[in-house]
C-alpha atoms as a PDB file:
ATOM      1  CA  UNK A   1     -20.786  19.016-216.444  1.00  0.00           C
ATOM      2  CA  UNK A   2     -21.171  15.335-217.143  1.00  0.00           C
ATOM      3  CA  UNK A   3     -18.726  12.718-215.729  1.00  0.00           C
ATOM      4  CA  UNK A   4     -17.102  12.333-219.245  1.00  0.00           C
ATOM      5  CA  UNK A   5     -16.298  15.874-220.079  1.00  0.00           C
ATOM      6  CA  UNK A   6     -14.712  16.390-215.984  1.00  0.00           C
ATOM      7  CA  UNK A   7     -12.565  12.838-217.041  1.00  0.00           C
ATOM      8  CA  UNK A   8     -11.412  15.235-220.697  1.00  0.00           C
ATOM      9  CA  UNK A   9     -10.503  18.093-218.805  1.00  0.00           C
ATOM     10  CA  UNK A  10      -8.790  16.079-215.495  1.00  0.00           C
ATOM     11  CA  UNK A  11      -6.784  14.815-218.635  1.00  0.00           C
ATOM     12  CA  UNK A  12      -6.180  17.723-220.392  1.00  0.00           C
ATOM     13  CA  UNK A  13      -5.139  19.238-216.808  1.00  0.00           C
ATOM     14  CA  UNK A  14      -2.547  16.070-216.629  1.00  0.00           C
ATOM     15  CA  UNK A  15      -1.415  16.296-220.071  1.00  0.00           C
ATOM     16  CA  UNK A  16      -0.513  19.955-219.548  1.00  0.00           C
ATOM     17  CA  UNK A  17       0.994  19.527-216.098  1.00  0.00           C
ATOM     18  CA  UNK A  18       3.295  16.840-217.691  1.00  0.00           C
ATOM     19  CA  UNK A  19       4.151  18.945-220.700  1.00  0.00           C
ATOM     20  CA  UNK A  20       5.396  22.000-218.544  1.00  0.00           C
ATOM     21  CA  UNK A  21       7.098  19.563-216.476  1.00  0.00           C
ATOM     22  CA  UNK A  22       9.166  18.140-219.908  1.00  0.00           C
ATOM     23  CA  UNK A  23       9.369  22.039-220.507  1.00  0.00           C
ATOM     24  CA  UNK A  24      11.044  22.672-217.064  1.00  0.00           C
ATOM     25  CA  UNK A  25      13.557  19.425-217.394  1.00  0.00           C
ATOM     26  CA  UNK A  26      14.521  20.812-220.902  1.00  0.00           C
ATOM     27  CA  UNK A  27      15.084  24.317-219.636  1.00  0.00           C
ATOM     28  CA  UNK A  28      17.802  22.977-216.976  1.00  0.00           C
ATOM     29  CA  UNK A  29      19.141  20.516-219.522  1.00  0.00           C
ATOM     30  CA  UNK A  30      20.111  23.498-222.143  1.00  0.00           C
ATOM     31  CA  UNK A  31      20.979  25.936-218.928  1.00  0.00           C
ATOM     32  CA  UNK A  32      23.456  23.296-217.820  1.00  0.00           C
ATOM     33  CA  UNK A  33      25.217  22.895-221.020  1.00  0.00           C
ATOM     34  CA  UNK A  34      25.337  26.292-221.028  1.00  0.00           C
ATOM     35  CA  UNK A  35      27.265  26.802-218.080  1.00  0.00           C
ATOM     36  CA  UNK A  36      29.533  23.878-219.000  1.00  0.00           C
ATOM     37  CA  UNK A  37      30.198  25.099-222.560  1.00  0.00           C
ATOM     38  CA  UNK A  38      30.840  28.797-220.691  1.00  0.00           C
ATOM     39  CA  UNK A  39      33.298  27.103-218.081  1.00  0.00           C
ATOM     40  CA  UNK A  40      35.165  25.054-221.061  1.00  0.00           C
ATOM     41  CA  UNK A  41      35.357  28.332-222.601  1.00  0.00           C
ATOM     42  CA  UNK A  42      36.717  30.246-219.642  1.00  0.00           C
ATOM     43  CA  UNK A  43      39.254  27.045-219.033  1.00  0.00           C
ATOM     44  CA  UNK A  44      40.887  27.288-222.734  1.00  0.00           C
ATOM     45  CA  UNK A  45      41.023  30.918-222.515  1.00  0.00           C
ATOM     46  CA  UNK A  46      43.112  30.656-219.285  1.00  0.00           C
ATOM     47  CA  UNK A  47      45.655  27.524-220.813  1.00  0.00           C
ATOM     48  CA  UNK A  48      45.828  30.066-223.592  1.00  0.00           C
ATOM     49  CA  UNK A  49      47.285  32.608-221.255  1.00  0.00           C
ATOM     50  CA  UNK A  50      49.433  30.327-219.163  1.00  0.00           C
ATOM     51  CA  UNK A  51      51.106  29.469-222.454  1.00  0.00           C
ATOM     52  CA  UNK A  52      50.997  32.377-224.085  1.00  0.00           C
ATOM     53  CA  UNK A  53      52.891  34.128-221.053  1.00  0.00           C
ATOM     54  CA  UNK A  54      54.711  31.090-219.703  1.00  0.00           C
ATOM     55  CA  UNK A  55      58.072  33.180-220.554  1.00  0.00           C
ATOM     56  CA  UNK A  56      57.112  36.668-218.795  1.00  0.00           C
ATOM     57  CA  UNK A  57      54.901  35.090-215.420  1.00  0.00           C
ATOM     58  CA  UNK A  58      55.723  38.593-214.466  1.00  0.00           C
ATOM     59  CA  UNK A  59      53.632  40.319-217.254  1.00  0.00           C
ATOM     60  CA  UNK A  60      50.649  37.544-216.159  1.00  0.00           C
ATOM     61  CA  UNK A  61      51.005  38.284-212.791  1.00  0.00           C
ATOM     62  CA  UNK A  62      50.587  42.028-213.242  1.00  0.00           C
ATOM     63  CA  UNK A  63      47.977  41.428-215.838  1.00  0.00           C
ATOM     64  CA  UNK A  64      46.007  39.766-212.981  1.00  0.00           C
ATOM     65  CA  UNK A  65      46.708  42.106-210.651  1.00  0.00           C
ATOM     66  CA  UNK A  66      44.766  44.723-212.345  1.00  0.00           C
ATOM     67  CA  UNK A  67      41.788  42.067-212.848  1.00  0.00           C
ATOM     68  CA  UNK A  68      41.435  40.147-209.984  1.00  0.00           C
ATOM     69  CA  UNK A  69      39.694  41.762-207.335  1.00  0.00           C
ATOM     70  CA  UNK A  70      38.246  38.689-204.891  1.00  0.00           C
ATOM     71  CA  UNK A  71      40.841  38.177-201.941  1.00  0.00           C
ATOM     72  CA  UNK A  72      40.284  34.326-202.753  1.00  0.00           C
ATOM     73  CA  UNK A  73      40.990  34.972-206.600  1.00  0.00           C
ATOM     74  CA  UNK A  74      43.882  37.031-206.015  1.00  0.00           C
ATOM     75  CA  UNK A  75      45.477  34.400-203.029  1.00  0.00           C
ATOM     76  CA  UNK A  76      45.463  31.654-205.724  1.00  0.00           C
ATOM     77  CA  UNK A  77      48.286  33.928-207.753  1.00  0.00           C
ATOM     78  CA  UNK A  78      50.001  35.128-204.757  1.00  0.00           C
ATOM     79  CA  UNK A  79      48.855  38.718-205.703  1.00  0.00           C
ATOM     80  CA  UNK A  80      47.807  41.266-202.117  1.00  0.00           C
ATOM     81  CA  UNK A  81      44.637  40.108-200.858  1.00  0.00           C
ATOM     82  CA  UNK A  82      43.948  43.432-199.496  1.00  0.00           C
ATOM     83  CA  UNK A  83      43.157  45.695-202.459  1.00  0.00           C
ATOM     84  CA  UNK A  84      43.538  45.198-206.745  1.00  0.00           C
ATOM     85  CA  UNK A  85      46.300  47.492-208.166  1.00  0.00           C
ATOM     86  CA  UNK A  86      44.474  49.895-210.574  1.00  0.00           C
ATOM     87  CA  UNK A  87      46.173  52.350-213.547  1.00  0.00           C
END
């Protein structure tokens, strides 16, 4: 292969390399909104709650009672850390 057509290809290799890196930087970019967009979600959803049940904490409370199962989770809302309460 002549000098010329190695230089094309080393560039072509380069080019490429550089456009899956772009690829790879996008990919995290739209993952990362993502994951905010999800944790805004999750956040109004929960205000929602607080509100909606700032009257009756005991109807939250045994709402998450049934839900939470993590020992950290459930320690946040005073609930048993030992075991979830299930119906």
């Amino acid at each position: 292969m002549a000098d010329s057509d190695r230089d094309k290809l080393q560039k072509l290799i380069d080019q490429r390399n550089q456009l899956e890196e772009r690829i790879k930087r996008q990919k995290m970019k739209l993952d990362s909104q993502e994951r905010q967009r999800d944790t805004r979600r999750k956040i109004l959803a929960g205000a929602f709650m607080l509100e909606k049940y700032k009257d009756r904490p005991d109807e939250l409370k045994s709402l998450l009672d049934k839900f939470l199962s993590r020992p950290a989770d459930r320690e946040l809302f005073n609930l048993n850390t030992n075991t979830p309460k299930t119906e």
